[in-house]
C-alpha atoms as a PDB file:
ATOM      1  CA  UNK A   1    -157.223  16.844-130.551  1.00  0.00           C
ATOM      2  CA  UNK A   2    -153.923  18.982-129.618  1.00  0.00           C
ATOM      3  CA  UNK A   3    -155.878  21.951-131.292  1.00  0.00           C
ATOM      4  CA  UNK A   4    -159.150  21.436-129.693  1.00  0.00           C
ATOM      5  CA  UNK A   5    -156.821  21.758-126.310  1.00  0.00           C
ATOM      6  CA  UNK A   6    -155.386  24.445-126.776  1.00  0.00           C
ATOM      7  CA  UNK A   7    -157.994  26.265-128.254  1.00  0.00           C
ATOM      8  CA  UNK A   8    -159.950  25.219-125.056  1.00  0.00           C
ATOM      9  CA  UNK A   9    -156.865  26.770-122.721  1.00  0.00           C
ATOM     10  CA  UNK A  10    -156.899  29.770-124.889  1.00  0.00           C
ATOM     11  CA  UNK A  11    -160.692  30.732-124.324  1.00  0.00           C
ATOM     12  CA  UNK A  12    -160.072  30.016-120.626  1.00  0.00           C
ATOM     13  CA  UNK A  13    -157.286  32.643-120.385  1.00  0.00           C
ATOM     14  CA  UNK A  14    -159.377  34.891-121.911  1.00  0.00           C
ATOM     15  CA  UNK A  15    -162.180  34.220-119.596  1.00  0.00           C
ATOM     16  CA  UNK A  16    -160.267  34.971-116.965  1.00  0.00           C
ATOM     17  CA  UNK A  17    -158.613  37.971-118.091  1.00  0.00           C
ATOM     18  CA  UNK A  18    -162.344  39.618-119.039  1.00  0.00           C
ATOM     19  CA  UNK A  19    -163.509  39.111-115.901  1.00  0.00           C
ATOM     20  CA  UNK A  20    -160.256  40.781-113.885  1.00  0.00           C
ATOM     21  CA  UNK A  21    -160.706  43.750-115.946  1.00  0.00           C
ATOM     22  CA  UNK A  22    -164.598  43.829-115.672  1.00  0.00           C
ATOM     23  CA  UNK A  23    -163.817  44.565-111.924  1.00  0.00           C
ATOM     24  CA  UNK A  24    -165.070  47.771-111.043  1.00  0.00           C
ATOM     25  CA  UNK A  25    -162.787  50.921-110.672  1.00  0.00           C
ATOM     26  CA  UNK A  26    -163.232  50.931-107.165  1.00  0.00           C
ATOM     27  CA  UNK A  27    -162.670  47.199-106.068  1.00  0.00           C
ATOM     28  CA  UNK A  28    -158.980  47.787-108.033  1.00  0.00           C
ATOM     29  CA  UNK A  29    -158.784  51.206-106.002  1.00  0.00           C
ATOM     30  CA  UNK A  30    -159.679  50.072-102.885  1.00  0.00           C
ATOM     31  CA  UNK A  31    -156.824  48.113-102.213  1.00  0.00           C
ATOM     32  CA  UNK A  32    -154.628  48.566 -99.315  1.00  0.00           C
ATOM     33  CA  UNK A  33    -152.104  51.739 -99.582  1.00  0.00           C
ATOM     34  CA  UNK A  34    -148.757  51.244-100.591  1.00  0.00           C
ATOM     35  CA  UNK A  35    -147.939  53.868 -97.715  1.00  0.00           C
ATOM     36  CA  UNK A  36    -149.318  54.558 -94.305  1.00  0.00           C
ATOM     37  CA  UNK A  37    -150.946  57.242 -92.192  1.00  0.00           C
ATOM     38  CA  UNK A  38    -147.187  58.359 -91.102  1.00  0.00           C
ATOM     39  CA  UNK A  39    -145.988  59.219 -94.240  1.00  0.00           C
ATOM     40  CA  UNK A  40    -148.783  61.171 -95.400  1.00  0.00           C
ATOM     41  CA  UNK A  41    -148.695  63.111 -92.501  1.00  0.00           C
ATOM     42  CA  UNK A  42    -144.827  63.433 -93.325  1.00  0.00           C
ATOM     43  CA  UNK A  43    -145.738  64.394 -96.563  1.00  0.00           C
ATOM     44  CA  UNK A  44    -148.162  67.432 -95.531  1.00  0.00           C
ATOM     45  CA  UNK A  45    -145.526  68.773 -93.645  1.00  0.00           C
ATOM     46  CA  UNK A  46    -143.058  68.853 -96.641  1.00  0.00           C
ATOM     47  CA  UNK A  47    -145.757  70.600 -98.033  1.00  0.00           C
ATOM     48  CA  UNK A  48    -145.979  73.283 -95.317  1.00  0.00           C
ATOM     49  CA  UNK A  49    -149.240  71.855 -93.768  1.00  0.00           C
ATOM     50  CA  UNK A  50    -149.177  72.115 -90.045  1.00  0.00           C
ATOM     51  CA  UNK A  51    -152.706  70.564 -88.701  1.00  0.00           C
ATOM     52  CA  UNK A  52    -155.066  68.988 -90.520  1.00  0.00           C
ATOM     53  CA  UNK A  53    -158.292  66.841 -89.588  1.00  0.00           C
ATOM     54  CA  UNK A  54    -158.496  63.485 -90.842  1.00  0.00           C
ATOM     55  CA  UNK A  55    -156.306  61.088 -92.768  1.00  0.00           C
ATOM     56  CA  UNK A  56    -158.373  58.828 -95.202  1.00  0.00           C
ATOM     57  CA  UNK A  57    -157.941  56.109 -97.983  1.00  0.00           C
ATOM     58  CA  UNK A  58    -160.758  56.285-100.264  1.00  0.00           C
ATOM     59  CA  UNK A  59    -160.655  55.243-103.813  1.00  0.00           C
ATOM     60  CA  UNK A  60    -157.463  54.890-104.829  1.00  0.00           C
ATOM     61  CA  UNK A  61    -156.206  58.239-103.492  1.00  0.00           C
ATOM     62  CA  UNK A  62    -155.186  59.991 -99.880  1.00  0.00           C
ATOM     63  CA  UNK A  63    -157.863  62.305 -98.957  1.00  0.00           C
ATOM     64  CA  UNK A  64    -157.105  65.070 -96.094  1.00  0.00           C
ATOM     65  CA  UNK A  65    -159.530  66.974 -94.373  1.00  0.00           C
ATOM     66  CA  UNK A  66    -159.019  70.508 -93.741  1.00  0.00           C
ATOM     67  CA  UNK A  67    -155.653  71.011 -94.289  1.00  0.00           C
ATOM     68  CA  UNK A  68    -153.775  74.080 -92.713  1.00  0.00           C
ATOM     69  CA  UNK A  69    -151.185  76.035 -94.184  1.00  0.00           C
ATOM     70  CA  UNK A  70    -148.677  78.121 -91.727  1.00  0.00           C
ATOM     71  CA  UNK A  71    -150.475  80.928 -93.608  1.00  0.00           C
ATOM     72  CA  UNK A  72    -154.221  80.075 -92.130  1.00  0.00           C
ATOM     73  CA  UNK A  73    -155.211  78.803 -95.698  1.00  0.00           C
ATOM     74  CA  UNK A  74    -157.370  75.602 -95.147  1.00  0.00           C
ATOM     75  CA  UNK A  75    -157.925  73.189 -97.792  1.00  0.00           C
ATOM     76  CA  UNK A  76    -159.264  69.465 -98.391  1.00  0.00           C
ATOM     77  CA  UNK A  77    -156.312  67.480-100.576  1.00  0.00           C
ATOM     78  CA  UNK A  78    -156.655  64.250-102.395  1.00  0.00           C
ATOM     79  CA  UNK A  79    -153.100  62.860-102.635  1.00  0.00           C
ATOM     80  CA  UNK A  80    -151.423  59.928-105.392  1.00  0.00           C
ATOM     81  CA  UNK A  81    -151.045  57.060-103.244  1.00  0.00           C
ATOM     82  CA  UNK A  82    -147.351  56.470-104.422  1.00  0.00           C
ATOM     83  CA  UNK A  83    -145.710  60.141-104.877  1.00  0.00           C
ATOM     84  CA  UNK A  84    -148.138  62.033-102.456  1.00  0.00           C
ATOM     85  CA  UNK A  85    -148.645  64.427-105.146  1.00  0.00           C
ATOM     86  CA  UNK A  86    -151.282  67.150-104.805  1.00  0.00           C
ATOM     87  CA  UNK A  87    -154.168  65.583-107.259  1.00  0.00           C
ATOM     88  CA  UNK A  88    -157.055  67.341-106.410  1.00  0.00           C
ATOM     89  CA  UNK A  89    -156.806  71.069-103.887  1.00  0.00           C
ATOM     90  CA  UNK A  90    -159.798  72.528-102.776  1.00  0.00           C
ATOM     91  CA  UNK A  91    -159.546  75.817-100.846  1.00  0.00           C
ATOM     92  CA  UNK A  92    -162.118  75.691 -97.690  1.00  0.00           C
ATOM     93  CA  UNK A  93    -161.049  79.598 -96.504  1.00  0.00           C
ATOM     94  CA  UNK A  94    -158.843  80.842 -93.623  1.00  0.00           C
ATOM     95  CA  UNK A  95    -158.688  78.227 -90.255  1.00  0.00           C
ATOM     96  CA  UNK A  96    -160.615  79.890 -87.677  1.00  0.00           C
ATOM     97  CA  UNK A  97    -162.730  82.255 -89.480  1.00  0.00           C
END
């Protein structure tokens, strides 16, 4: 009967784990930030960003909205939430023109 038990424990676990890792991509993305608003915007300016439209969390990553260089270069960013690394750069033109 010991056997039976564990064996019974066993498919349980494994259950479990199937289902956590059936989750989709996004409800594990979604998930609060580990870093706020403040320290992206801390991060852009690191970068050499001075302005930039909107701040957002959206699957997994940082996304900023037209993003300004001291140049004029705009761009939209997507950010890693942990390192604030540049994942994703798309140039949008000069600001103003």
């Amino acid at each position: 009967m010991k056997f039976s038990s564990s064996l019974g424990a066993a498919a349980v676990a494994a259950a479990t784990l199937s289902l956590a890792l059936a989750a989709p991509a996004s409800a594990r993305h979604d998930k609060h930030p580990p870093y706020g608003k403040v320290h992206v915007a801390k991060a852009l300016s690191h970068m050499g960003f001075v302005s930039w439209d909107k701040i957002e969390w959206d699957d997994g990553l940082w996304e900023i909205d037209d993003a300004v260089r001291a140049d004029g270069r705009q761009f939209d960013l997507k950010l890693d939430p942990k390192t604030f690394a540049v994942v994703k750069k798309e140039y949008e033109g000069r600001h103003g023109k």
